[in-house]
Protein backbone atom coordinates (compact mmCIF):
# COMPACT_ATOMS: atom_id res chain seq x y z
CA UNK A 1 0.00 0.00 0.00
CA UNK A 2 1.42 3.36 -1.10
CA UNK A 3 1.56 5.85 1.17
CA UNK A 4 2.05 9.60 0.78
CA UNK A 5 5.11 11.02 1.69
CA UNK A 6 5.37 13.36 4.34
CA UNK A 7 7.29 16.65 4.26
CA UNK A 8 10.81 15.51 5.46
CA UNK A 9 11.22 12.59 2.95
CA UNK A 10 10.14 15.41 0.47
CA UNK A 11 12.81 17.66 2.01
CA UNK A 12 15.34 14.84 2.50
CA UNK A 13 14.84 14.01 -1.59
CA UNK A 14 14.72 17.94 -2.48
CA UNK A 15 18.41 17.64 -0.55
CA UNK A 16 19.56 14.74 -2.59
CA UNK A 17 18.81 15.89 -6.06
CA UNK A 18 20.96 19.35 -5.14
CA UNK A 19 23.48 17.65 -4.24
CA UNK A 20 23.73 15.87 -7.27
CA UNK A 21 23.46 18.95 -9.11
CA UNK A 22 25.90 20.92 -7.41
CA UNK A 23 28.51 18.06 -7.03
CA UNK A 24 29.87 18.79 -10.80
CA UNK A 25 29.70 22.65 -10.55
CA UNK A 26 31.68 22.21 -7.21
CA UNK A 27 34.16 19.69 -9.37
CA UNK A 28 34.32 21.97 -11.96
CA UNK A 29 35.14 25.44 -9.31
CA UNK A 30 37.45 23.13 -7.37
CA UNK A 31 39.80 22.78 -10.89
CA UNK A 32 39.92 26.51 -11.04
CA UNK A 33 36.51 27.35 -12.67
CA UNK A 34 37.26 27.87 -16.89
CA UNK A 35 40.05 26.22 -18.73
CA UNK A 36 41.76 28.61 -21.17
CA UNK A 37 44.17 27.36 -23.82
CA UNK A 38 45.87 30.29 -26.09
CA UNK A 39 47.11 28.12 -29.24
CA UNK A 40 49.98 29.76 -31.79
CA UNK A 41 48.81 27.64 -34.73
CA UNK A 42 52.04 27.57 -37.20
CA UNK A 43 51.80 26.66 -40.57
CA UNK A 44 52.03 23.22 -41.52
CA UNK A 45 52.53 22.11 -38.27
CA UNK A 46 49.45 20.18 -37.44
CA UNK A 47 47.63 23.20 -36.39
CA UNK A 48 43.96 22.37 -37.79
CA UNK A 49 44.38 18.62 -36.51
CA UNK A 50 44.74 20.14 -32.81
CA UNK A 51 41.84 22.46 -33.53
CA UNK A 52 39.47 19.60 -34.50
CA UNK A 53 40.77 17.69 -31.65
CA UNK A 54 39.25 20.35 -29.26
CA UNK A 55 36.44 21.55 -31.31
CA UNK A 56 34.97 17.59 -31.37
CA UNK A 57 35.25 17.61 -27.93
CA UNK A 58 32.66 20.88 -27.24
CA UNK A 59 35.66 23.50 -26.26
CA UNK A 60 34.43 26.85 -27.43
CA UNK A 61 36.31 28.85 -29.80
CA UNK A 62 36.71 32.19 -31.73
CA UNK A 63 37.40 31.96 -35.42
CA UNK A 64 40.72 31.01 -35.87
CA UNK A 65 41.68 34.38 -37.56
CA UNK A 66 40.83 36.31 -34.86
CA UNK A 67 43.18 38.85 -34.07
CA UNK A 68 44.78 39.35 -30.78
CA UNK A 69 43.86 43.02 -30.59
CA UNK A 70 40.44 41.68 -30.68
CA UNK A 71 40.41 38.82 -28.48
CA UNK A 72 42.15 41.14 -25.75
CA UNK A 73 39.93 43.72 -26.38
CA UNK A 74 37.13 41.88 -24.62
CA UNK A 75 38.71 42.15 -21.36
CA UNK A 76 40.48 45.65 -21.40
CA UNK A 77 37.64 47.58 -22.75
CA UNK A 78 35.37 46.87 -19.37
CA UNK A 79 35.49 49.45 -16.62
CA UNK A 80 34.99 46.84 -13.70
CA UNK A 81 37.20 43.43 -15.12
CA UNK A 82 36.89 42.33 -11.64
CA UNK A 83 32.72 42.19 -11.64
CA UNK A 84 33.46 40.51 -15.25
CA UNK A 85 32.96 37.20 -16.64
CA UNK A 86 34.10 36.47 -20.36
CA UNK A 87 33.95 33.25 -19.71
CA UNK A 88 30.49 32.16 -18.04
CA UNK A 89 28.92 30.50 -20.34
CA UNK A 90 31.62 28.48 -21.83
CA UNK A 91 33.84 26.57 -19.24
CA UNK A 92 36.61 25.75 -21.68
CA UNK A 93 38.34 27.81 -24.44
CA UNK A 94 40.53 27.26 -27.29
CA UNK A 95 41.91 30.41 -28.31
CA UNK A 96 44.02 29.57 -31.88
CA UNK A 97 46.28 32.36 -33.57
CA UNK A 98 46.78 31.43 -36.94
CA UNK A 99 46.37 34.76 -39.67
CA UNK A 100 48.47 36.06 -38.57
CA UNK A 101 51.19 33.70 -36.07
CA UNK A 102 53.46 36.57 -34.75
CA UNK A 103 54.92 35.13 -31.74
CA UNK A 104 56.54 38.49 -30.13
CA UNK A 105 52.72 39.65 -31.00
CA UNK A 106 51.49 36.26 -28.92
CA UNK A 107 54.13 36.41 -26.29
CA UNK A 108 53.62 40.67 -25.68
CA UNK A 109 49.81 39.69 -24.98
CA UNK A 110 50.13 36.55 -23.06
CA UNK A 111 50.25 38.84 -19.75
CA UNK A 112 46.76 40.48 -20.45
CA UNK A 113 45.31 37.07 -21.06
CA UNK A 114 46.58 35.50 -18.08
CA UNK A 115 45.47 38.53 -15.63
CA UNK A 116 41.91 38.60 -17.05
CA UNK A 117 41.65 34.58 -16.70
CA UNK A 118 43.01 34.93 -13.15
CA UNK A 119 40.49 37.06 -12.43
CA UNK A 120 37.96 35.13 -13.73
CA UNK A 121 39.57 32.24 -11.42
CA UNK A 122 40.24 30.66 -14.60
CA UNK A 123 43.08 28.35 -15.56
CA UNK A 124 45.34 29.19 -18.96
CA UNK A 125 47.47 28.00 -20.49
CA UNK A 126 49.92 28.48 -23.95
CA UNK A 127 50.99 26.71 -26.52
CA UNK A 128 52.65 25.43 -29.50
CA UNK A 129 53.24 22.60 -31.95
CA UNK A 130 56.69 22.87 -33.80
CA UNK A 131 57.79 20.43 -37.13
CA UNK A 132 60.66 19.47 -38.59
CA UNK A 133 62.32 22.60 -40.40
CA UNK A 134 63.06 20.73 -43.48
CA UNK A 135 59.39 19.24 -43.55
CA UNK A 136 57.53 21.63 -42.80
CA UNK A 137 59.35 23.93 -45.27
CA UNK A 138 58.39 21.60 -48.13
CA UNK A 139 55.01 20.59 -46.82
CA UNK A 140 54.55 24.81 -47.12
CA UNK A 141 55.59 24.74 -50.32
CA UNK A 142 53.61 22.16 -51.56
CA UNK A 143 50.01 23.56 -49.95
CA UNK A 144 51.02 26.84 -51.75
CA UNK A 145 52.54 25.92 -55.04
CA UNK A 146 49.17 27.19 -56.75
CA UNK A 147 50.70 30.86 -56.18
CA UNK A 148 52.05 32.40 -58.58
CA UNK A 149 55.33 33.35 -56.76
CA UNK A 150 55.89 29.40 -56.70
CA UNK A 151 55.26 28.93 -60.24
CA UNK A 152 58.11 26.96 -62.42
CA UNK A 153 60.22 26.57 -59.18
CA UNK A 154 61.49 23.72 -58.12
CA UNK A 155 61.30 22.53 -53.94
CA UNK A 156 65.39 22.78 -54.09
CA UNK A 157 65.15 26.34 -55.36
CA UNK A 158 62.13 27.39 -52.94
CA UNK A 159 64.54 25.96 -50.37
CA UNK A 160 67.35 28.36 -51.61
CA UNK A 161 65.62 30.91 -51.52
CA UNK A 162 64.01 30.65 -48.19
CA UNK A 163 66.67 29.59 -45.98
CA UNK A 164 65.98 29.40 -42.10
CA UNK A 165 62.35 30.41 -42.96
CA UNK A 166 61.33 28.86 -39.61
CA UNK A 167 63.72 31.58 -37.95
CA UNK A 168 63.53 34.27 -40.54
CA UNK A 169 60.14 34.12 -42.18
CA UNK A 170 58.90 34.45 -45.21
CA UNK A 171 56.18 36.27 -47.65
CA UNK A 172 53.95 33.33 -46.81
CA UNK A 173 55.08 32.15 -43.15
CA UNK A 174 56.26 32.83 -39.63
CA UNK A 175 58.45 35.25 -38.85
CA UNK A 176 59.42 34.00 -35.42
CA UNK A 177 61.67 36.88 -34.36
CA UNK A 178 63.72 39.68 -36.44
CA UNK A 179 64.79 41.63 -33.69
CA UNK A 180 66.75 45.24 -33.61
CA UNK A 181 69.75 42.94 -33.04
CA UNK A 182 69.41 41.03 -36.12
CA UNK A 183 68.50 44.11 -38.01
CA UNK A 184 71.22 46.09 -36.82
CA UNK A 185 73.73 43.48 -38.44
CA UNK A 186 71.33 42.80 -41.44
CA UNK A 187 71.34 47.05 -42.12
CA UNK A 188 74.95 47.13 -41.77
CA UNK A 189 75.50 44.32 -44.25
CA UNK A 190 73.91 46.13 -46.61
CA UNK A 191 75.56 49.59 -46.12
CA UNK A 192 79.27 47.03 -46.13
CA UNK A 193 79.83 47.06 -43.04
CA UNK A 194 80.64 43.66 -41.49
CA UNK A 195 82.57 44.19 -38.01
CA UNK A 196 85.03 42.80 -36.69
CA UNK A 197 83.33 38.93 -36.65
CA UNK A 198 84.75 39.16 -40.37
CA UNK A 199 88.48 39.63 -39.50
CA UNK A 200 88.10 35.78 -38.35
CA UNK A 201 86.42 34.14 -41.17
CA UNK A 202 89.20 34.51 -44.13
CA UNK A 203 89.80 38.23 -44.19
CA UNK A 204 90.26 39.92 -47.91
CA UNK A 205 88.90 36.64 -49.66
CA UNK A 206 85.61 36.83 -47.45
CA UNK A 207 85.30 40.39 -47.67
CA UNK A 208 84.99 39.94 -51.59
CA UNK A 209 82.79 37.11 -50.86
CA UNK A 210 80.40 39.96 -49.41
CA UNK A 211 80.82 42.35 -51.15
CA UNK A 212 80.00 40.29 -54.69
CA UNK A 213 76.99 38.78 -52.92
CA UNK A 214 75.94 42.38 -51.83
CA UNK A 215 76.26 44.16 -55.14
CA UNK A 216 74.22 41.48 -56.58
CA UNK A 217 71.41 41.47 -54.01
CA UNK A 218 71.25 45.42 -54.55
CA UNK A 219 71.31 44.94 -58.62
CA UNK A 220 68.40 41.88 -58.41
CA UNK A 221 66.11 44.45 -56.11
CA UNK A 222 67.17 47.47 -58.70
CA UNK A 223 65.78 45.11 -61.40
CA UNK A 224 62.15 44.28 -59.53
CA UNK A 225 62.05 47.72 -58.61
CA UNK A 226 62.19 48.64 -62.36
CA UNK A 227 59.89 46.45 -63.85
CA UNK A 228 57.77 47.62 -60.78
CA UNK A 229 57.50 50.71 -62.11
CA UNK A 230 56.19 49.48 -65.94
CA UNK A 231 52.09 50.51 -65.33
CA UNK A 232 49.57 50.04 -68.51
CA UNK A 233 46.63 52.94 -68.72
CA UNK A 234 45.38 51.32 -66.06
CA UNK A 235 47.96 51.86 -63.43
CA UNK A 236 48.53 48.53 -63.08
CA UNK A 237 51.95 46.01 -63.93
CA UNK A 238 52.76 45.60 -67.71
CA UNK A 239 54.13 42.72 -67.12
CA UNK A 240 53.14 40.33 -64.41
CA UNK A 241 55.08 37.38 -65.67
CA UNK A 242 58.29 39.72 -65.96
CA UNK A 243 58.03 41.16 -62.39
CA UNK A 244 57.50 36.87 -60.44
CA UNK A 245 60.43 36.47 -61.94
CA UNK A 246 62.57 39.05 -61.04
CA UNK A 247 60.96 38.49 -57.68
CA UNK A 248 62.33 35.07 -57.27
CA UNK A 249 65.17 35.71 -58.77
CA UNK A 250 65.53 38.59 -56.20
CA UNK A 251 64.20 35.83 -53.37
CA UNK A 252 67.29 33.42 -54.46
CA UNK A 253 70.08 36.01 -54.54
CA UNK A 254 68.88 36.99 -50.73
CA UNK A 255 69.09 33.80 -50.06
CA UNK A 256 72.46 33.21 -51.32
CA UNK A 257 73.51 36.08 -49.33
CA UNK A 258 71.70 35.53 -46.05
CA UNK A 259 73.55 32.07 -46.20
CA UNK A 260 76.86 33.78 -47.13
CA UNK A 261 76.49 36.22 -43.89
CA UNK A 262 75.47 32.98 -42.02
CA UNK A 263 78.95 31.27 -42.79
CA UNK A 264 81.37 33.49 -42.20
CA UNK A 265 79.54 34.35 -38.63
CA UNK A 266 78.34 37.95 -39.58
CA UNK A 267 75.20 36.60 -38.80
CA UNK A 268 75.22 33.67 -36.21
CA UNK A 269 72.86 30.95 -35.81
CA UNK A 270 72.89 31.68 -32.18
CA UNK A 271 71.96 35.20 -32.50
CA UNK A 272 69.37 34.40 -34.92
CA UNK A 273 68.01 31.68 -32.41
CA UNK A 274 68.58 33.89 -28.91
CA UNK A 275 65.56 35.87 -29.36
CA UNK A 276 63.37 32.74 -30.61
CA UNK A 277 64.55 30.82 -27.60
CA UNK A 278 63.18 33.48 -25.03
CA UNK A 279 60.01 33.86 -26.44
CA UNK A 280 59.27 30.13 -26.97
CA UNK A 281 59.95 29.91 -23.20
CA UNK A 282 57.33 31.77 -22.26
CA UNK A 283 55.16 29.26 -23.67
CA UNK A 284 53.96 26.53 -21.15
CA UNK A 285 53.82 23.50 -24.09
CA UNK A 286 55.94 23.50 -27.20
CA UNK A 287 55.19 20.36 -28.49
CA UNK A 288 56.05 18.58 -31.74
CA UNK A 289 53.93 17.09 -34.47
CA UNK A 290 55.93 13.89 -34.35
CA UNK A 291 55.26 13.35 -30.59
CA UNK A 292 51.67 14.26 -30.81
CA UNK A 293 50.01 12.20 -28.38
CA UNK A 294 52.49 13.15 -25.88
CA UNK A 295 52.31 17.06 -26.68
CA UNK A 296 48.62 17.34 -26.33
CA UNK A 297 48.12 15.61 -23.19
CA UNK A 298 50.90 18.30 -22.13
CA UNK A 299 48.30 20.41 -23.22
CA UNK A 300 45.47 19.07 -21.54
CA UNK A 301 47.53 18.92 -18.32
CA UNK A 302 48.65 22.45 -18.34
CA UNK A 303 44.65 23.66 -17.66
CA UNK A 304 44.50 21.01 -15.12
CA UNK A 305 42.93 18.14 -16.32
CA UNK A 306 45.29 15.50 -16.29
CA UNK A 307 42.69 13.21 -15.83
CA UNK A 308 41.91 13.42 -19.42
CA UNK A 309 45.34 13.56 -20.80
CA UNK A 310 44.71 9.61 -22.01
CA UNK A 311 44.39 10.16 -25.35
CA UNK A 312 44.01 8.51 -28.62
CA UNK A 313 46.47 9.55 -31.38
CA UNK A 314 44.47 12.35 -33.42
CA UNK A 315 44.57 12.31 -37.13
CA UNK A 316 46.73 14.49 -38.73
CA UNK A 317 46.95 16.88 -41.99
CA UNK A 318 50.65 16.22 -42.33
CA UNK A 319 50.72 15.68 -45.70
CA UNK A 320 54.21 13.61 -47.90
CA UNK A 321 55.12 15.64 -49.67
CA UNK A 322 53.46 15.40 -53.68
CA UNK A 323 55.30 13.25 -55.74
CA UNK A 324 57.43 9.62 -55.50
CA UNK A 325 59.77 11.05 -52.83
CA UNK A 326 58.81 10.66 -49.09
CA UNK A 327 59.71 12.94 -46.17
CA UNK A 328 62.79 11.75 -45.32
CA UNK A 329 64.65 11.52 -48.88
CA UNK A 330 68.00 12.63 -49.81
CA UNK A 331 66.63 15.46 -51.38
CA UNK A 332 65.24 16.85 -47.34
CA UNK A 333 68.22 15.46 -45.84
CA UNK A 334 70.14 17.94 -47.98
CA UNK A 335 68.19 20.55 -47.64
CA UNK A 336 68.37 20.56 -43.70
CA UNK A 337 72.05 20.75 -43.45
CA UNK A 338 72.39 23.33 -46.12
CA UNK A 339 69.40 25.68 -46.09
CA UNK A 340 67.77 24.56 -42.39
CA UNK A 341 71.01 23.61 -40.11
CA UNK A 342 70.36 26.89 -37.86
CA UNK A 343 66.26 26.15 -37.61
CA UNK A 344 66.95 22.58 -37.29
CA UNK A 345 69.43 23.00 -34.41
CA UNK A 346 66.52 24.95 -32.73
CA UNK A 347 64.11 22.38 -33.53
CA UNK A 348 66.12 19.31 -31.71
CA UNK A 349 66.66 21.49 -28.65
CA UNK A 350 62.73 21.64 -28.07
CA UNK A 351 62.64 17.98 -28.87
CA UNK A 352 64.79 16.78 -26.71
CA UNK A 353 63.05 19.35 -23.90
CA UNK A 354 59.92 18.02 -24.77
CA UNK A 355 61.50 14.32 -24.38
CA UNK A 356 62.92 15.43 -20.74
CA UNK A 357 59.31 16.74 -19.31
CA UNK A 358 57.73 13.18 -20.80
CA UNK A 359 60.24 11.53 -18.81
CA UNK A 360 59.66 13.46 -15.78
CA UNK A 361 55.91 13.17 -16.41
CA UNK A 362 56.32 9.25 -16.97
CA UNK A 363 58.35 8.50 -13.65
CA UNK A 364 55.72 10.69 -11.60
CA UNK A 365 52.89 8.80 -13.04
CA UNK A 366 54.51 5.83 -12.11
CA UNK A 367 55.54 6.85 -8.45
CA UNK A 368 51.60 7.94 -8.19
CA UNK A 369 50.68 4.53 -9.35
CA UNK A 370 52.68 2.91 -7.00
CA UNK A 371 51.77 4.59 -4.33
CA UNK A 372 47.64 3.81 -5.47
CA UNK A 373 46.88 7.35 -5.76
């Protein structure tokens, strides 16, 4: 016989059902409230397969070319941050930077972004996927060769042309760092002045080294300036064809000269990487594509939850590169020790970094497991 329940059972049930209701919202404020991840999505580095890994699993996110300015702009432009939640109705973000992947720009706004999650008792975190120099640098030119810049060149003399592009950027890429150091020796190449570096590196027969490289950089950017200036009646080029190539032709003698500079230690690799290093470090993940897996659960941990940092490798728009040759042909192998050494030497060192924190994060999993917590 049924009977009708009196008030406390109704009270004790009324208690039970709010507690099951507030037990995941307590979860959820006891892990620091909102999860923030601020992703620098390079080129060709497996950006869009992290974004789909996230955006499949319900993370909110603004369009990927969303500035910074913008993004920022949310928090800074309220009079009262403090009474201000960006995030309340969306506990985890994945904030990509891909139009336009400065990372001085991404580094000189990572402060704003971590005051205005703090205050929103939110955790954040930053990060990056690099690839192999020599890879990715093909893979680029691949995706693009539709443009017309591209157009009857071969990978070798894309290559040439765009040595250290990881480093040093390109029309089409990142330009990780070209700071007043590295223009200040660039500019003074220019004007013939070398220093005193030069003095060490073969003396008269270097100097003419320069110098020949220099006149010829200056006559190939006389020449695109010229044809620049060819308009029809309607103000625009005469001739297109004419002006791509003295444009690459332009591209490859820079090249040749950047790599000249490079040698004789006017330009060092470490003063070219110095700069890239202290940015990247105020990253909390830089991963790599090839250790996937193990770079986004780094990810995943960094906002705190490690407990889903299991994870299944993701596919992947790495691409071979088109035609019979795979990745790792002679042709790549070449091409990293003479147009990538300085990227590639940059490269390794946050491989073997990420290698050392796996390590670290392997053995403390294991201590935790034997200790059955």
């Amino acid at each position: 016989m049924l009977t009708k329940p009196n008030a406390r059972e109704i009270m004790r049930c009324c208690w039970l059902l709010a507690l099951q209701l507030a037990l995941p919202l307590l979860a959820q404020q006891q892990q620091g409230g909102c999860k923030i991840l601020a992703f620098l999505h390079l080129p060709k580095c497996a950006g869009t397969s992290i974004r789909n890994y996230f955006e499949r699993r319900g993370w909110h996110m603004p369009h990927y070319c969303s500035t910074l300015k913008r993004i920022t702009s949310q928090w800074t432009r309220r009079r009262d941050p403090d009474r201000f939640s960006l995030y309340a109705g969306h506990p985890r973000w994945f904030i990509e930077v891909h139009c336009l992947p400065h990372l001085p720009a991404f580094v000189e706004a990572l402060p704003s972004m971590r005051s205005h999650a703090a205050i929103n008792n939110c955790s954040f975190s930053a990060a990056t996927i690099l690839r192999e120099p020599a890879g990715m640098a093909a893979s680029d030119f691949d995706y693009f060769s539709d443009q017309r810049i591209r157009q009857n060149l071969t990978r070798g003399e894309w290559f040439r042309a765009h040595r250290e592009m990881l480093l040093l950027g390109s029309n089409t890429h990142l330009r990780m760092d070209l700071d007043s150091k590295i223009a200040a020796v660039l500019n003074a190449a220019r004007r013939g002045d070398y220093g005193a570096t030069i003095q060490h590196s073969g003396g008269g027969v270097a100097l003419a080294r320069l110098e020949t490289a220099r006149r010829a950089l200056e006559s190939a950017e006389s020449a695109v300036h010229a044809v620049a200036q060819r308009k029809d009646e309607r103000g625009k080029s005469a001739d297109v064809e004419c002006l791509i190539r003295a444009r690459q032709h332009a591209d490859r003698v820079h090249g040749d000269w950047l790599g000249l500079l490079m040698s004789l230690g006017v330009l060092p690799c470490e003063l070219v990487a110095s700069r890239t290093h202290s940015l990247l470090g105020e990253l909390n993940v830089v991963g790599t594509t090839e250790r996937m897996r193990e770079s986004l659960a780094l990810m995943i941990q960094s906002v705190g939850l490690g407990h889903e940092a299991q994870l299944k490798v993701p596919r992947t728009n790495l691409r071979r590169p088109r035609g019979p040759q795979a990745p790792d042909t002679d042709e790549l192998l070449q091409a990293r020790s003479q147009y990538f050494s300085c990227s590639h030497a940059v490269y390794a060192q946050y491989a073997a970094h990420l290698q050392a924190r796996l390590n670290v994060s392997h053995a403390d999993h294991g201590s935790r497991h034997a200790r059955g917590l």
